[in-house]
PDB file of N, CA and C in Angstrom:
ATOM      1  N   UNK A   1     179.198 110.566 137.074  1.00  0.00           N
ATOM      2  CA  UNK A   1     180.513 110.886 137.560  1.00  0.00           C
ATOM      3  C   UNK A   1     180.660 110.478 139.022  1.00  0.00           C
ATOM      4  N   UNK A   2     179.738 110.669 140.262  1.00  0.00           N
ATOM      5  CA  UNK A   2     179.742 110.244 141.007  1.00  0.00           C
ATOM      6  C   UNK A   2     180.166 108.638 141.186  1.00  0.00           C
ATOM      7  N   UNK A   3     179.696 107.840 140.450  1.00  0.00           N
ATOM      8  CA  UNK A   3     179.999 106.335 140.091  1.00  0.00           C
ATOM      9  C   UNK A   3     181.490 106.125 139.984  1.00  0.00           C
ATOM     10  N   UNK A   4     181.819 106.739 139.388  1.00  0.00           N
ATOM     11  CA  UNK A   4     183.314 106.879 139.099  1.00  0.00           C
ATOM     12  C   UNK A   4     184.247 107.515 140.147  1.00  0.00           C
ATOM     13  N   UNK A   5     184.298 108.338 140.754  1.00  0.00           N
ATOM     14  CA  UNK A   5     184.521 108.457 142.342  1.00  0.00           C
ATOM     15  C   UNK A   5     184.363 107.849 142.989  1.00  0.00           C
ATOM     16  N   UNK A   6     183.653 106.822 143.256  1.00  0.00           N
ATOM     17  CA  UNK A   6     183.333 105.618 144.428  1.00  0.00           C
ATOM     18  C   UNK A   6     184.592 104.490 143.388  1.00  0.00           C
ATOM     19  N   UNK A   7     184.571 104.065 142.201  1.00  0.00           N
ATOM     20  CA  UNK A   7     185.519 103.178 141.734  1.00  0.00           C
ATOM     21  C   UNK A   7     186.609 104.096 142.217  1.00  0.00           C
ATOM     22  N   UNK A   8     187.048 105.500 141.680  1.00  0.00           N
ATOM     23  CA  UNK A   8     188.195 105.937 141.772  1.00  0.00           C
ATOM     24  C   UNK A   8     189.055 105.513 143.290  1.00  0.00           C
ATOM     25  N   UNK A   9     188.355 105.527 144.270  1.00  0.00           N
ATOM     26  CA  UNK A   9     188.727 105.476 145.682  1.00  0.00           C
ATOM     27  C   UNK A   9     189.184 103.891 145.837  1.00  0.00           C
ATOM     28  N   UNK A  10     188.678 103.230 145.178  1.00  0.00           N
ATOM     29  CA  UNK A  10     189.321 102.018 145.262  1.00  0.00           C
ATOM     30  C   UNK A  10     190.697 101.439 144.292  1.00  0.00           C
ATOM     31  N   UNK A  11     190.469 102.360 143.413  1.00  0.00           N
ATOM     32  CA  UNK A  11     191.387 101.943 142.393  1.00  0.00           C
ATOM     33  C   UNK A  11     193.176 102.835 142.782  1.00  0.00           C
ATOM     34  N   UNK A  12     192.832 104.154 142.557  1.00  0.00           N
ATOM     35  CA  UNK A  12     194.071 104.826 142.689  1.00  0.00           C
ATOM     36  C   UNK A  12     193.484 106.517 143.458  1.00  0.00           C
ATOM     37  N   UNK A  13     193.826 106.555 144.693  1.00  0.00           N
ATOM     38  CA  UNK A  13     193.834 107.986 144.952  1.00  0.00           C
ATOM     39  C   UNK A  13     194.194 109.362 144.077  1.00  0.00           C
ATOM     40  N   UNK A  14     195.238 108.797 142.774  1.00  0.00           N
ATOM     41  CA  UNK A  14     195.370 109.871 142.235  1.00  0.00           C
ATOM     42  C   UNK A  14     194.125 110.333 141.152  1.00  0.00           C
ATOM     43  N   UNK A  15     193.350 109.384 140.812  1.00  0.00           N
ATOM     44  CA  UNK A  15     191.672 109.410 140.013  1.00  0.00           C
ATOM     45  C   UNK A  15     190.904 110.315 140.669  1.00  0.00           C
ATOM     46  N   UNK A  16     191.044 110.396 142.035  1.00  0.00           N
ATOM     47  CA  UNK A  16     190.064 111.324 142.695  1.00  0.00           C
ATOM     48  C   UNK A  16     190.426 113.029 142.603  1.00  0.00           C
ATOM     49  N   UNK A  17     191.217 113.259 142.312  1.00  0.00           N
ATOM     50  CA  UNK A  17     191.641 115.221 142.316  1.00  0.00           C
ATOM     51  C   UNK A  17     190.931 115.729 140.733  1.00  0.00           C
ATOM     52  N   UNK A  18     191.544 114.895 139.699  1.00  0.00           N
ATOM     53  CA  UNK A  18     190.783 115.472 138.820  1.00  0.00           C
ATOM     54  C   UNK A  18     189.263 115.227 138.567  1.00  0.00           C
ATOM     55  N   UNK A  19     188.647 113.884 139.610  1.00  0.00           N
ATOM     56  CA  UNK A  19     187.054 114.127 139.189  1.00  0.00           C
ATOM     57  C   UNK A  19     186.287 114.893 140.682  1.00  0.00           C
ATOM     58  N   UNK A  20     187.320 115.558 141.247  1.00  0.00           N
ATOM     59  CA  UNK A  20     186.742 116.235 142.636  1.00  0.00           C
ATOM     60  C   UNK A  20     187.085 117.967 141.955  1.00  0.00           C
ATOM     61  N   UNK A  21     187.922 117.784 141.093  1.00  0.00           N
ATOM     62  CA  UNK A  21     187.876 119.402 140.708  1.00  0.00           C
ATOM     63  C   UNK A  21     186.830 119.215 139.717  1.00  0.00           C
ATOM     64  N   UNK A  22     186.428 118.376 138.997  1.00  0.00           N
ATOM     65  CA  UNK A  22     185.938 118.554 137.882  1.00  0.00           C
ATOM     66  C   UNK A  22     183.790 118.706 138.777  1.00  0.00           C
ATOM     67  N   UNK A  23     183.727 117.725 139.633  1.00  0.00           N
ATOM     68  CA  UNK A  23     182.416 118.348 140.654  1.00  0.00           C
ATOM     69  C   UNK A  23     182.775 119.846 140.910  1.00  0.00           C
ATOM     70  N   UNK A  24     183.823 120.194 140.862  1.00  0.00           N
ATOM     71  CA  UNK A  24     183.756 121.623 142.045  1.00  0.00           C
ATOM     72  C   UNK A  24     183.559 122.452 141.003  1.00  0.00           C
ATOM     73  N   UNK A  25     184.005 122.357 139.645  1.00  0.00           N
ATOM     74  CA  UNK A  25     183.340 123.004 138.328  1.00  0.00           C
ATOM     75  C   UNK A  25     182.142 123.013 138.311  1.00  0.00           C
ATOM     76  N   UNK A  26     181.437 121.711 138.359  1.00  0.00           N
ATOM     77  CA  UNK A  26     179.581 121.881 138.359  1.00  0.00           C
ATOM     78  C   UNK A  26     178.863 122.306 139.077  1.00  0.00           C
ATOM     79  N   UNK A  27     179.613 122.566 140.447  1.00  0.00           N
ATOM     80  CA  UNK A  27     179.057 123.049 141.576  1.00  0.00           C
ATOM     81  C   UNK A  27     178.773 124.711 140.893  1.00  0.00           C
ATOM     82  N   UNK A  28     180.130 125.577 140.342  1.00  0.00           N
ATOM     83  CA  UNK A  28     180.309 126.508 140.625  1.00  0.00           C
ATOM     84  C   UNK A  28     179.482 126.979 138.930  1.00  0.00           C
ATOM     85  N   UNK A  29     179.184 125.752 137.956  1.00  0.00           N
ATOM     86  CA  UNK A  29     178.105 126.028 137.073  1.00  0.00           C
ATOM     87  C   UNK A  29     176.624 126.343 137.253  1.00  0.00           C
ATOM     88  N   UNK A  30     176.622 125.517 138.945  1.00  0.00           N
ATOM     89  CA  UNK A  30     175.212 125.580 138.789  1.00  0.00           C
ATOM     90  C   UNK A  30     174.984 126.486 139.644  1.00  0.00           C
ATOM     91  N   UNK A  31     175.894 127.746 140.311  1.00  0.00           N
ATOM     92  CA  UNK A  31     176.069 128.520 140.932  1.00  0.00           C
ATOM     93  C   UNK A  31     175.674 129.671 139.964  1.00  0.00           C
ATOM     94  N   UNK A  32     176.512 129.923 139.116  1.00  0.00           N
ATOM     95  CA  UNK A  32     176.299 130.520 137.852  1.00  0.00           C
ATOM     96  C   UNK A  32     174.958 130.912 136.865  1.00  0.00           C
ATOM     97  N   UNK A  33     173.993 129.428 137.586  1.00  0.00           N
ATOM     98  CA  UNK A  33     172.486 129.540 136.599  1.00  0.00           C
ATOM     99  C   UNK A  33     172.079 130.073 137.917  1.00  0.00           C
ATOM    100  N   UNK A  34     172.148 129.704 138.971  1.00  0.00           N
ATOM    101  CA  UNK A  34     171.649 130.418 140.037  1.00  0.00           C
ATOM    102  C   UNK A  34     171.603 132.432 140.037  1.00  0.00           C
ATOM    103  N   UNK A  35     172.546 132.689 139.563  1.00  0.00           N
ATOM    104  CA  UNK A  35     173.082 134.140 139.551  1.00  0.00           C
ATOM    105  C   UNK A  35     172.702 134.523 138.337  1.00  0.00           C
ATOM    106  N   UNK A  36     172.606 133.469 137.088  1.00  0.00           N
ATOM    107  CA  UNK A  36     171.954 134.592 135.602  1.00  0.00           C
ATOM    108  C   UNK A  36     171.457 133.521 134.727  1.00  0.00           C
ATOM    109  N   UNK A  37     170.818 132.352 135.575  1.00  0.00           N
ATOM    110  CA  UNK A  37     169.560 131.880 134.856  1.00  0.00           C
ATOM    111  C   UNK A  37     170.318 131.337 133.573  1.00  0.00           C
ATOM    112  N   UNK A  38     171.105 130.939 133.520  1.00  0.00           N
ATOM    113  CA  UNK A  38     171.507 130.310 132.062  1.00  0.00           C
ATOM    114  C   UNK A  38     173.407 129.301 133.057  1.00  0.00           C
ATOM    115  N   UNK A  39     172.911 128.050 132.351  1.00  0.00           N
ATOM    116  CA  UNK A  39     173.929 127.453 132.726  1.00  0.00           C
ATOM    117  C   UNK A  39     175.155 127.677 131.967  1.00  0.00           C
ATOM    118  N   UNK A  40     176.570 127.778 132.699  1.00  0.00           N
ATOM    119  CA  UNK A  40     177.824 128.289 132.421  1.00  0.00           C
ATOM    120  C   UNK A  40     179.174 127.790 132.944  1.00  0.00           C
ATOM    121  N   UNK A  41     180.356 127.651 131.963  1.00  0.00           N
ATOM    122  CA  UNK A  41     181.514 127.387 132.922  1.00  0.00           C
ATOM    123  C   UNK A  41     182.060 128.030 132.809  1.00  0.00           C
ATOM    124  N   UNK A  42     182.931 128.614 133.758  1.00  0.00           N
ATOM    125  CA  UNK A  42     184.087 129.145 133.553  1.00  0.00           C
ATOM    126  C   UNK A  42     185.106 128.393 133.273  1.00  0.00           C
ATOM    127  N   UNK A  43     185.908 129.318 132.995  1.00  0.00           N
ATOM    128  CA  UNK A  43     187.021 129.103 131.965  1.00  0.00           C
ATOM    129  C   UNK A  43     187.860 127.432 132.831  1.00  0.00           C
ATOM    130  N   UNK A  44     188.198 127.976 133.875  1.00  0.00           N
ATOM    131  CA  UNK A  44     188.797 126.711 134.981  1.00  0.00           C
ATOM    132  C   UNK A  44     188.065 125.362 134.897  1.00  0.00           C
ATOM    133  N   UNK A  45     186.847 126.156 134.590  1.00  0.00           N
ATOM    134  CA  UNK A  45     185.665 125.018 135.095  1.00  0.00           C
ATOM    135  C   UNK A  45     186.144 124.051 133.606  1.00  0.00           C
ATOM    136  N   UNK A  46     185.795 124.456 132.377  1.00  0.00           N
ATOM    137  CA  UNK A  46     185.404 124.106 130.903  1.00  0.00           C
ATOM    138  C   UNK A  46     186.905 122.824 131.111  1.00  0.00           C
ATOM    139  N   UNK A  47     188.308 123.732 131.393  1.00  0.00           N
ATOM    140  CA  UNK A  47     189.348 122.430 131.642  1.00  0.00           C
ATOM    141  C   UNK A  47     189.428 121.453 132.414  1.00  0.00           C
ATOM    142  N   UNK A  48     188.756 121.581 133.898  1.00  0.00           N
ATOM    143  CA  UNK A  48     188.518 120.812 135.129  1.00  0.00           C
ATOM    144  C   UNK A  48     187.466 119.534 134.152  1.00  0.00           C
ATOM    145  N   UNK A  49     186.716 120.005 133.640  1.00  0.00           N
ATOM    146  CA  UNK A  49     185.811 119.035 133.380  1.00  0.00           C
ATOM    147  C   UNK A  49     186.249 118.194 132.105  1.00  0.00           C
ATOM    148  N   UNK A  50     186.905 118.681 131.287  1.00  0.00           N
ATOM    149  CA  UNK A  50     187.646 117.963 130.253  1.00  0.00           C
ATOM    150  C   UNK A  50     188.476 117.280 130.939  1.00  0.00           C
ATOM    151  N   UNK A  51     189.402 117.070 131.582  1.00  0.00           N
ATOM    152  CA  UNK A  51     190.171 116.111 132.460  1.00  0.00           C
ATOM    153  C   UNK A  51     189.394 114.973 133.485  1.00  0.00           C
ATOM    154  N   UNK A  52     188.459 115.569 134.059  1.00  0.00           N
ATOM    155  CA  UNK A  52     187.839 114.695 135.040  1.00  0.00           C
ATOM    156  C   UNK A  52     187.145 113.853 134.180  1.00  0.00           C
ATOM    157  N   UNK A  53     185.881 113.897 132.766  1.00  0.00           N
ATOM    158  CA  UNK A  53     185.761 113.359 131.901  1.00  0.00           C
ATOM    159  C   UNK A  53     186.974 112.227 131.473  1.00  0.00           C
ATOM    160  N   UNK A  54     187.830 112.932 131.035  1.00  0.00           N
ATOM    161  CA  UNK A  54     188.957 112.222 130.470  1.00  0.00           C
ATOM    162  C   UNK A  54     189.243 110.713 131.644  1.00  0.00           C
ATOM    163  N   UNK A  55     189.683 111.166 132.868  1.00  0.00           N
ATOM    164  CA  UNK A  55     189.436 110.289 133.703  1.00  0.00           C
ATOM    165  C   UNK A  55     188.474 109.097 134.025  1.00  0.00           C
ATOM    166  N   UNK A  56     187.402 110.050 134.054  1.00  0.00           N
ATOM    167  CA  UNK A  56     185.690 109.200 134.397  1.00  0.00           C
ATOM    168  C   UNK A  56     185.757 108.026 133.059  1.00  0.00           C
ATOM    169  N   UNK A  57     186.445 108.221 131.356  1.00  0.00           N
ATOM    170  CA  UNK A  57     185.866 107.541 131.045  1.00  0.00           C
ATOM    171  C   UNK A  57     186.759 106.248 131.050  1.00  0.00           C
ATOM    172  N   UNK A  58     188.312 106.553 131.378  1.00  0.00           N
ATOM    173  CA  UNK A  58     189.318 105.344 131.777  1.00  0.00           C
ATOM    174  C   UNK A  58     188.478 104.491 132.681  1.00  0.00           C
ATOM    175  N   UNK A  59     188.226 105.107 133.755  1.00  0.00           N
ATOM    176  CA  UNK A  59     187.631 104.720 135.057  1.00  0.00           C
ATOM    177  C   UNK A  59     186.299 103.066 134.644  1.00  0.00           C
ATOM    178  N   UNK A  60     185.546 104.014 133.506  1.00  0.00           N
ATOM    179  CA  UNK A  60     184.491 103.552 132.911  1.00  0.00           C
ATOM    180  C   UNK A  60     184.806 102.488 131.794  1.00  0.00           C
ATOM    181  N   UNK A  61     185.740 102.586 131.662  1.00  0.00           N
ATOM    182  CA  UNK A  61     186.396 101.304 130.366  1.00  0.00           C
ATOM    183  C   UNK A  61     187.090 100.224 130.877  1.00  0.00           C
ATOM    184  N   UNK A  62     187.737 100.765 132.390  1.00  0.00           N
ATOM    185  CA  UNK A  62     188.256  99.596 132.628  1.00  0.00           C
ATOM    186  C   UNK A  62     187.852  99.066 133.891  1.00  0.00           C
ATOM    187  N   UNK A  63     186.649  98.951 134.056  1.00  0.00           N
ATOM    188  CA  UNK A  63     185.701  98.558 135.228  1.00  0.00           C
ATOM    189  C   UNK A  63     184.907  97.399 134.758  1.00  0.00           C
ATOM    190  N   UNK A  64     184.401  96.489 135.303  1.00  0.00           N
ATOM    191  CA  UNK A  64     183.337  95.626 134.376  1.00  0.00           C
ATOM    192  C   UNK A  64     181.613  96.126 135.021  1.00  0.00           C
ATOM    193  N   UNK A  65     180.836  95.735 134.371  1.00  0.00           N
ATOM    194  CA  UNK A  65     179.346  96.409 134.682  1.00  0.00           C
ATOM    195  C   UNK A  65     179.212  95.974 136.208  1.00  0.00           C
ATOM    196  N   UNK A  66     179.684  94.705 136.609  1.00  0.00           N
ATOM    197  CA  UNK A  66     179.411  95.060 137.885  1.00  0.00           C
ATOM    198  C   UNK A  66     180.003  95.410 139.250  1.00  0.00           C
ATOM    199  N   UNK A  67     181.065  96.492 138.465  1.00  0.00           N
ATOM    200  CA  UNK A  67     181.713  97.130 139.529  1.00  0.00           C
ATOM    201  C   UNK A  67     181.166  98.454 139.415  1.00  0.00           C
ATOM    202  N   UNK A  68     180.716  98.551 138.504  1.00  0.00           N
ATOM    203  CA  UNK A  68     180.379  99.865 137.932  1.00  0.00           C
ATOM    204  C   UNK A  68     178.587 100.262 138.370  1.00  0.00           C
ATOM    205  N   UNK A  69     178.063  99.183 138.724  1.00  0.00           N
ATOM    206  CA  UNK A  69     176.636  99.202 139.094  1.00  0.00           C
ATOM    207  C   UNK A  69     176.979  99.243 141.172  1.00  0.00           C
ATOM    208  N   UNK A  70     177.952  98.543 141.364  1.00  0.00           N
ATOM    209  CA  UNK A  70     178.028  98.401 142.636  1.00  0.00           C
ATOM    210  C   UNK A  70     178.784  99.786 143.186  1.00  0.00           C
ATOM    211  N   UNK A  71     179.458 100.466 142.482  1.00  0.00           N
ATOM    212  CA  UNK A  71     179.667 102.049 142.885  1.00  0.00           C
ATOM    213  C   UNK A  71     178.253 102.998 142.541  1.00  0.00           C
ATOM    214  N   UNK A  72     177.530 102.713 141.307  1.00  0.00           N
ATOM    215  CA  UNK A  72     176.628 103.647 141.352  1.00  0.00           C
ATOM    216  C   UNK A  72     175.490 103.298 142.269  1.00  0.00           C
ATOM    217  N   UNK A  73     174.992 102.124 143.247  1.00  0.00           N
ATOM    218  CA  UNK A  73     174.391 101.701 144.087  1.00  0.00           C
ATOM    219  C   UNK A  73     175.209 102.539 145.422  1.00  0.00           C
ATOM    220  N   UNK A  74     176.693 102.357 145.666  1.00  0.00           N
ATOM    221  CA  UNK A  74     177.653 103.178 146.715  1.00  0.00           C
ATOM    222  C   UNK A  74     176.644 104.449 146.828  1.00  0.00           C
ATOM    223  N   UNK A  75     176.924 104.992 145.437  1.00  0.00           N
ATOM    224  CA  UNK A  75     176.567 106.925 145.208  1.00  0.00           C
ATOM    225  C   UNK A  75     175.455 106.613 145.680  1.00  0.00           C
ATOM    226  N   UNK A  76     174.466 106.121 145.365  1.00  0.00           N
ATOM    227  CA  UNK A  76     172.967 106.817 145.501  1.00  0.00           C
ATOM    228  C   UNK A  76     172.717 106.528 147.191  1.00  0.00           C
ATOM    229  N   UNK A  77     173.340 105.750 147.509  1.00  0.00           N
ATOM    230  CA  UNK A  77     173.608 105.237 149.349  1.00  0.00           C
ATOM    231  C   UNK A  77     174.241 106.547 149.931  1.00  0.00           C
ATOM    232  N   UNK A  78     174.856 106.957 149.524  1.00  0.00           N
ATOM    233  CA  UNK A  78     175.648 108.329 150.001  1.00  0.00           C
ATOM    234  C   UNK A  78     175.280 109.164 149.770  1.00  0.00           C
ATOM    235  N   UNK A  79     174.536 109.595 149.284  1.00  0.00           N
ATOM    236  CA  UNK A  79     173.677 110.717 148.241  1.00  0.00           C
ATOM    237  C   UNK A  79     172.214 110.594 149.127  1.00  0.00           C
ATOM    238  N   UNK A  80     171.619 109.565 149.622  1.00  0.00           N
ATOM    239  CA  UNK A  80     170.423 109.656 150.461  1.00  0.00           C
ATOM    240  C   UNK A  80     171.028 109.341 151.905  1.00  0.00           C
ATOM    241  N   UNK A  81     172.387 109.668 152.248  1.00  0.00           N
ATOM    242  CA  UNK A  81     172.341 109.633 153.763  1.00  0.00           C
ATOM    243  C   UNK A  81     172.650 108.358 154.127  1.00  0.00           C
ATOM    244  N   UNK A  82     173.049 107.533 153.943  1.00  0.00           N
ATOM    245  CA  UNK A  82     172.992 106.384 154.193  1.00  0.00           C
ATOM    246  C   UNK A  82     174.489 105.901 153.977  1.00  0.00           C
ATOM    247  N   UNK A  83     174.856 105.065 155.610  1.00  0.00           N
ATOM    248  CA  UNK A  83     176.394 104.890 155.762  1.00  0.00           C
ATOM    249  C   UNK A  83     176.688 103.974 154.431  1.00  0.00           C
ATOM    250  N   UNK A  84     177.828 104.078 154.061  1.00  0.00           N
ATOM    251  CA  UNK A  84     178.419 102.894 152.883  1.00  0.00           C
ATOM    252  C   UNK A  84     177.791 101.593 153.590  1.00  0.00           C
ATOM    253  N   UNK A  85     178.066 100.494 152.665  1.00  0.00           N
ATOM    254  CA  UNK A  85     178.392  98.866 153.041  1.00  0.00           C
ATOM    255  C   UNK A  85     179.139  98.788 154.006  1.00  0.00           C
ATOM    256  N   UNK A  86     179.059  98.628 155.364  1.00  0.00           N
ATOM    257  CA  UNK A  86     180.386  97.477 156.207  1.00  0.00           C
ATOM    258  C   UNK A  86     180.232  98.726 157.498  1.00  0.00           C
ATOM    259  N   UNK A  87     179.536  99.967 157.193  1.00  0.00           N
ATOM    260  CA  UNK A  87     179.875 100.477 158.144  1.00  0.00           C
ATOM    261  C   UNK A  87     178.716 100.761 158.947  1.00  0.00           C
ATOM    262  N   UNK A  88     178.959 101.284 160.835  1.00  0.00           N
ATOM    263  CA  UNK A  88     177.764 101.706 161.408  1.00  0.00           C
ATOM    264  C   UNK A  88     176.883 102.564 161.020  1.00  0.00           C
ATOM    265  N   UNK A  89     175.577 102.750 161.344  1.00  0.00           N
ATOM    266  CA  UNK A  89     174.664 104.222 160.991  1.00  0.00           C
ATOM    267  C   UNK A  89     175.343 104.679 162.381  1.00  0.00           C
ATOM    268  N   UNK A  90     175.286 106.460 161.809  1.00  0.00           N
ATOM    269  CA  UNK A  90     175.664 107.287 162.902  1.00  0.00           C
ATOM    270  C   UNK A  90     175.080 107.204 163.953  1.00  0.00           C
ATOM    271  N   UNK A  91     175.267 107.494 164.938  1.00  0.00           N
ATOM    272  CA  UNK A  91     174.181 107.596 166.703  1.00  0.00           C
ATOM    273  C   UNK A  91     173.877 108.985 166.394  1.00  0.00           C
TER     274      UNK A  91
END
């Protein structure tokens, strides 16, 4: 899903709300195993993620593999700290 957030940002700003609620669902799942040891969604969560899905897989159908490898290369760059393509490392 992350992969799909890095396309989303290029494609249409409106792609990004439903796969940024649909993270804030997994966040608050894995909050949930944190508190009773068994993974869970809530109710918000179970719809957030059916939509952001729904999204992720447009996102994913109409991308070709190597746009789709060059966002999930983005994520894992952003995910270990590391500025995007084109831009400075922080001072």
């Amino acid at each position: 899903m992350n992969a799909a957030v890095i396309r989303a940002e290029s494609i249409d700003e409106l792609c990004l709300a439903p796969l940024q609620t649909a993270a804030d669902a997994q966040h608050r799942c894995d909050a949930i195993r944190v508190r009773h040891g068994r993974y869970g969604f809530d109710g918000p969560g179970l719809h957030a993620m059916a939509a952001g899905l729904e999204v992720c897989e447009e996102i994913i159908r109409g991308s070709s593999s190597k746009q789709m490898f060059d966002a999930f290369a983005e994520s894992l760059a952003r995910a270990c700290c590391r500025p995007p393509a084109g831009e400075a490392p922080a001072a």
